[in-house]
Protein backbone atom coordinates (compact mmCIF):
# COMPACT_ATOMS: atom_id res chain seq x y z
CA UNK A 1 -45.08 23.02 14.20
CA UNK A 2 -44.31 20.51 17.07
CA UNK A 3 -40.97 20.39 17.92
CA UNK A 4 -40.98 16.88 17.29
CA UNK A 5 -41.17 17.38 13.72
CA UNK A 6 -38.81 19.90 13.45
CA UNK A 7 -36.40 17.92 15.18
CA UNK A 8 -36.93 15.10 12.49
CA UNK A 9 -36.90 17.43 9.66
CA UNK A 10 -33.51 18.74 10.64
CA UNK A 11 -32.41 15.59 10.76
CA UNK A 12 -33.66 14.63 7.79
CA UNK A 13 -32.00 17.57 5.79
CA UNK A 14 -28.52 16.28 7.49
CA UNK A 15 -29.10 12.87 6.32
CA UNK A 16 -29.64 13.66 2.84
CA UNK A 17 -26.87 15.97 2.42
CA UNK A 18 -24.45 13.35 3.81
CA UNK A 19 -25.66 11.06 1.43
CA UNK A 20 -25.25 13.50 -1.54
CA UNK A 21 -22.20 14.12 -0.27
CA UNK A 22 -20.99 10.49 -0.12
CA UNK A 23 -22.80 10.07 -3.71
CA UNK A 24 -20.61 13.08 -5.20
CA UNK A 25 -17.40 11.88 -3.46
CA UNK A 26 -14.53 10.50 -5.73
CA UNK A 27 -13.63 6.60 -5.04
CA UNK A 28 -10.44 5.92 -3.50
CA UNK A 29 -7.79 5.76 -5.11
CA UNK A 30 -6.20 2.11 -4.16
CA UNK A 31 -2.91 0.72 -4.31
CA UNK A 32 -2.56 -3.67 -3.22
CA UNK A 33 0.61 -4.68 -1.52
CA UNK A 34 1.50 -8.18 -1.80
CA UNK A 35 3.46 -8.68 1.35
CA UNK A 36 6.70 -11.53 2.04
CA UNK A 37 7.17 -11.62 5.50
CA UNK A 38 10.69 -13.77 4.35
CA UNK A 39 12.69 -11.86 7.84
CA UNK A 40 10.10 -13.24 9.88
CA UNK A 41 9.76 -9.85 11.39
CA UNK A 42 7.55 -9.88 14.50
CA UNK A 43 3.83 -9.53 13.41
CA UNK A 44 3.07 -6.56 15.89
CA UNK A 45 5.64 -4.88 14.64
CA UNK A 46 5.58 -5.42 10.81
CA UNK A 47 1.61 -4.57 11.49
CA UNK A 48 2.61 -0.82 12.63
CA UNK A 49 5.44 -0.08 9.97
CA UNK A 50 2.45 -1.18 7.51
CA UNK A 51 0.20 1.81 9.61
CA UNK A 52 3.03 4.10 9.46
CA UNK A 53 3.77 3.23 5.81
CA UNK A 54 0.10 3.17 4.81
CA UNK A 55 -0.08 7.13 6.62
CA UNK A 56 2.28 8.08 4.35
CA UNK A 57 1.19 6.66 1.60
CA UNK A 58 -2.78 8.03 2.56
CA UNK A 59 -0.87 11.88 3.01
CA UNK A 60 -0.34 11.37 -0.88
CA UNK A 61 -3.77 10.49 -2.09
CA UNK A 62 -3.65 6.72 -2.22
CA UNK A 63 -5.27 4.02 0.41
CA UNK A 64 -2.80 0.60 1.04
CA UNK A 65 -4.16 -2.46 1.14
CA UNK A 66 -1.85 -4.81 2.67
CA UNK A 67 -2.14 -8.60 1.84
CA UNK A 68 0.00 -10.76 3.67
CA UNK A 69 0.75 -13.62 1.45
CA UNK A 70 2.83 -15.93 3.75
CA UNK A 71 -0.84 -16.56 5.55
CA UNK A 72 -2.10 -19.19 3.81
CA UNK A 73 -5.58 -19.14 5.88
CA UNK A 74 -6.26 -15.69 5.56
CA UNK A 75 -9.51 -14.79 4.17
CA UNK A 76 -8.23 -11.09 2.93
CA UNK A 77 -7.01 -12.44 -0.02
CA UNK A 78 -11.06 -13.42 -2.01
CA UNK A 79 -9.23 -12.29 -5.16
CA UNK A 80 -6.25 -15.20 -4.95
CA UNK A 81 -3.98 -12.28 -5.44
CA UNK A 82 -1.02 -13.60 -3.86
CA UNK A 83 -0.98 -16.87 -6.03
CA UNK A 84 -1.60 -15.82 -9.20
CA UNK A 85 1.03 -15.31 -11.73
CA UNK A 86 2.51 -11.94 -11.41
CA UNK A 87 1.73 -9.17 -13.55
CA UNK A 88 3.11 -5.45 -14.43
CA UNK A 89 0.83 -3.85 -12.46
CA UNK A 90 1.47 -5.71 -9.28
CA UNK A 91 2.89 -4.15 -6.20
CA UNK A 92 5.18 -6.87 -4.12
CA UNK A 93 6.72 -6.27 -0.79
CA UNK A 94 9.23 -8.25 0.52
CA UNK A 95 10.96 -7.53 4.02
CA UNK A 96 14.28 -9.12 4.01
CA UNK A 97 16.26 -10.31 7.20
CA UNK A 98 20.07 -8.70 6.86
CA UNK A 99 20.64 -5.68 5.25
CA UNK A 100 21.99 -4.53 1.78
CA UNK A 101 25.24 -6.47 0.09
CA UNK A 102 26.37 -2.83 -1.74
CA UNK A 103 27.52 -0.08 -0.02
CA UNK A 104 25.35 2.71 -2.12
CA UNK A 105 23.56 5.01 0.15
CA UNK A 106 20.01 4.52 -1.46
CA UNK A 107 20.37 0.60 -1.11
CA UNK A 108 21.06 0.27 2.95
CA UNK A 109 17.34 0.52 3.27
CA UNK A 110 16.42 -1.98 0.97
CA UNK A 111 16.27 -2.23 -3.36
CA UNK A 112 13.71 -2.08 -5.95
CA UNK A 113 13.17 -3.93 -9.46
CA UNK A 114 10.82 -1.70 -11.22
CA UNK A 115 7.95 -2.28 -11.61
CA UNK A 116 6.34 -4.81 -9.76
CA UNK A 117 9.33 -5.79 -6.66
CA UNK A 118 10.51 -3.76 -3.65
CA UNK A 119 12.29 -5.09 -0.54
CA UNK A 120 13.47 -3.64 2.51
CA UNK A 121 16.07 -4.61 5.35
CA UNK A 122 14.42 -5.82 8.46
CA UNK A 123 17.76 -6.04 10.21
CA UNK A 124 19.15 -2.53 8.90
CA UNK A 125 15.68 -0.97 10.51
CA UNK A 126 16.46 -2.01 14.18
CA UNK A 127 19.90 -1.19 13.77
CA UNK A 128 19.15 2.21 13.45
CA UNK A 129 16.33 2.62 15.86
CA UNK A 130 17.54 3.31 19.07
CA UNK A 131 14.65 1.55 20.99
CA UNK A 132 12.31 -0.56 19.66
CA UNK A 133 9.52 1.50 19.86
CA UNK A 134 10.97 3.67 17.21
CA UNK A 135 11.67 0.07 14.57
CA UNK A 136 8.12 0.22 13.08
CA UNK A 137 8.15 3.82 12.23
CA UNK A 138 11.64 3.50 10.56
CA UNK A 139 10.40 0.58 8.80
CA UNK A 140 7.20 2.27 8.05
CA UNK A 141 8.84 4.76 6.34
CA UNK A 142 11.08 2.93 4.57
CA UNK A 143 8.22 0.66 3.14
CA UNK A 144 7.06 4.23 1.88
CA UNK A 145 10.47 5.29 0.63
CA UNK A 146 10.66 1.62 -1.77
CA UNK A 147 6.86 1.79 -3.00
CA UNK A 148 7.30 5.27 -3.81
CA UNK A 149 10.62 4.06 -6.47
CA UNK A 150 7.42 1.16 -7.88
CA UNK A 151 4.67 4.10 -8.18
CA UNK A 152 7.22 7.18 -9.21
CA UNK A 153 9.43 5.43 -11.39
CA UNK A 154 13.07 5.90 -12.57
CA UNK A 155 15.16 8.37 -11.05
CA UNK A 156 12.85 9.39 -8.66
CA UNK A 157 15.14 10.43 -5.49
CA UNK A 158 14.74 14.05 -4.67
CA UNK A 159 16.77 16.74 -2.72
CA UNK A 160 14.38 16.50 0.69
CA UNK A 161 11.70 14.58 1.89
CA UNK A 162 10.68 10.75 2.12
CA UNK A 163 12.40 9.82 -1.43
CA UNK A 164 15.86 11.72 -0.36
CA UNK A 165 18.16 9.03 -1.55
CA UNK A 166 20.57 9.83 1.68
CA UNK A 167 19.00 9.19 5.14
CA UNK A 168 20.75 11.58 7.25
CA UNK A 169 19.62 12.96 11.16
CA UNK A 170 17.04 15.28 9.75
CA UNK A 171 15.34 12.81 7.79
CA UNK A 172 15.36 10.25 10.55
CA UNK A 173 14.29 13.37 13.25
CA UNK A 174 11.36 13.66 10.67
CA UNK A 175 10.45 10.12 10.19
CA UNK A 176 10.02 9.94 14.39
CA UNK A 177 7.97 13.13 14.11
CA UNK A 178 5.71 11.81 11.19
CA UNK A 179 6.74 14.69 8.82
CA UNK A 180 8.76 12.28 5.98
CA UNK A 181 6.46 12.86 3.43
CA UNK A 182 6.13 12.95 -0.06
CA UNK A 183 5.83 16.30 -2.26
CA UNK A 184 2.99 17.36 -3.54
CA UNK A 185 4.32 16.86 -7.02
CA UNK A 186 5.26 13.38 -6.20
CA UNK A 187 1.97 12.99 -4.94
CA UNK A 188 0.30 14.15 -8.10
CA UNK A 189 2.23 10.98 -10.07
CA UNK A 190 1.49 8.24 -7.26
CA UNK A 191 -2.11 8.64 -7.56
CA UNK A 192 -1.89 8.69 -11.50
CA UNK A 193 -0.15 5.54 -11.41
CA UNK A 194 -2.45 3.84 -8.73
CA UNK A 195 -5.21 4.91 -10.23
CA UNK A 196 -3.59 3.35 -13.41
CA UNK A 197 -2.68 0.07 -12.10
CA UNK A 198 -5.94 -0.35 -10.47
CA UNK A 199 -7.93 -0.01 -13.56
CA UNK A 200 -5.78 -2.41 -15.36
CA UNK A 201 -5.97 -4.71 -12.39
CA UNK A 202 -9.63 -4.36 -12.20
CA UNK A 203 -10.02 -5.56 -16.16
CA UNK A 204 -7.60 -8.28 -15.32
CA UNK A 205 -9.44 -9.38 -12.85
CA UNK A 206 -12.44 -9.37 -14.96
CA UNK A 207 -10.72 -11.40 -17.72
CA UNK A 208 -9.38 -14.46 -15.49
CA UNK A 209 -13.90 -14.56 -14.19
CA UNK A 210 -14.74 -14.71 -17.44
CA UNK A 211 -11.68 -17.06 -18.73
CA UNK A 212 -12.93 -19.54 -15.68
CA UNK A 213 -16.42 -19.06 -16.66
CA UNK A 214 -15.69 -20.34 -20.23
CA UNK A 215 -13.26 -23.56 -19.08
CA UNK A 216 -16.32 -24.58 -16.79
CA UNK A 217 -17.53 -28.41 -18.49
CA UNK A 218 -20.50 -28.49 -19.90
CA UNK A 219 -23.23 -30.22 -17.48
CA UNK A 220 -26.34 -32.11 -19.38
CA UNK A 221 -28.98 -33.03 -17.71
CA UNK A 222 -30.02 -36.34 -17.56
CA UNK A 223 -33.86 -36.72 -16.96
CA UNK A 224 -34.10 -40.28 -15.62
């Protein structure tokens, strides 16, 4: 056998595997994040504490898809997601300017109305970095920290990791070393509720095509 044909044999044994492989693999498991850029936070930077956020976020089974809805031209948004009425299963960001009124521990970062609504401090973020190289990873992982109260639910601080409800130097020396995760438990219950609110957002969806569909008029042809 020439070598020739071995060659595209082999490679044709790859290539069909791969795409078995893709065929058998599970679909993604994604969560939408309406974003409200209301601090005006620098774009560069907001774009990295998304990365950082979305990591974290990806470490626990779920992709983030971040739609910034402040951008009216944007072409990321074919769905109209950001001006439709809200719903349940909605995930909003906003990022604040300032920091939190209270003087609770788990509100400095930022507050959540469950469970469609989490903010976070702009302002509190680069008051604790200590350059501002280290602002987007802070508010990366805050970002995480707020979704995380939307996708766990109530009463979901716990005694170490990302949803500790008190920040101290060890969770901070993690956040800068990219090791303020989520638990595997926790992880277990975001990706049941993504997966949950992207199945009823998918049928929603569906519902508003076919509600436009049926409130098209009625054209009649007119044969002259």
């Amino acid at each position: 056998m020439r070598l020739e044909t071995r060659l595209s044999m082999v490679l044709l044994a790859f290539s069909t595997l791969a795409a078995a492989r893709e065929a058998t693999s599970p679909s993604p498991i994604i969560v939408t994040l309406l974003v409200y850029n209301n601090a005006q936070a620098p774009v560069a930077t907001l774009a990295q504490a998304e990365l950082e956020a979305g990591r974290i976020l990806g470490k626990a089974g779920v992709r983030a898809v971040w739609l910034d809805c402040f951008d009216r031209h944007s072409a990321a948004d074919p769905q109209d997601l950001c001006h439709r009425a809200r719903e349940p299963i909605d995930v909003v960001l906003r990022v604040l300017p300032g920091h939190g009124k209270n003087r609770f521990p788990d509100t400095l970062f930022g507050i959540t109305f469950l469970p469609t609504l989490a903010s976070v401090y702009y302002d509190y973020a680069v008051r604790l970095a200590n350059s501002d190289d280290e602002v987007p990873t802070i508010l990366g992982c805050a970002i995480a920290h707020e979704v995380g109260h939307l996708l766990l639910g109530p009463n979901s601080h716990s005694a170490g990791g990302i949803m500790h409800g008190e920040w101290g130097p060890k969770e901070f020396r993690l956040a800068l070393m990219g090791g303020l995760l989520f638990t595997s438990q926790q992880s277990k219950v975001i990706q049941a509720e993504a997966q949950r609110r992207m199945t009823l957002q998918t049928g929603v969806l569906k519902e508003q095509r076919l509600a436009t569909v049926d409130h098209r008029p009625n054209l009649k042809v007119v044969q002259h």
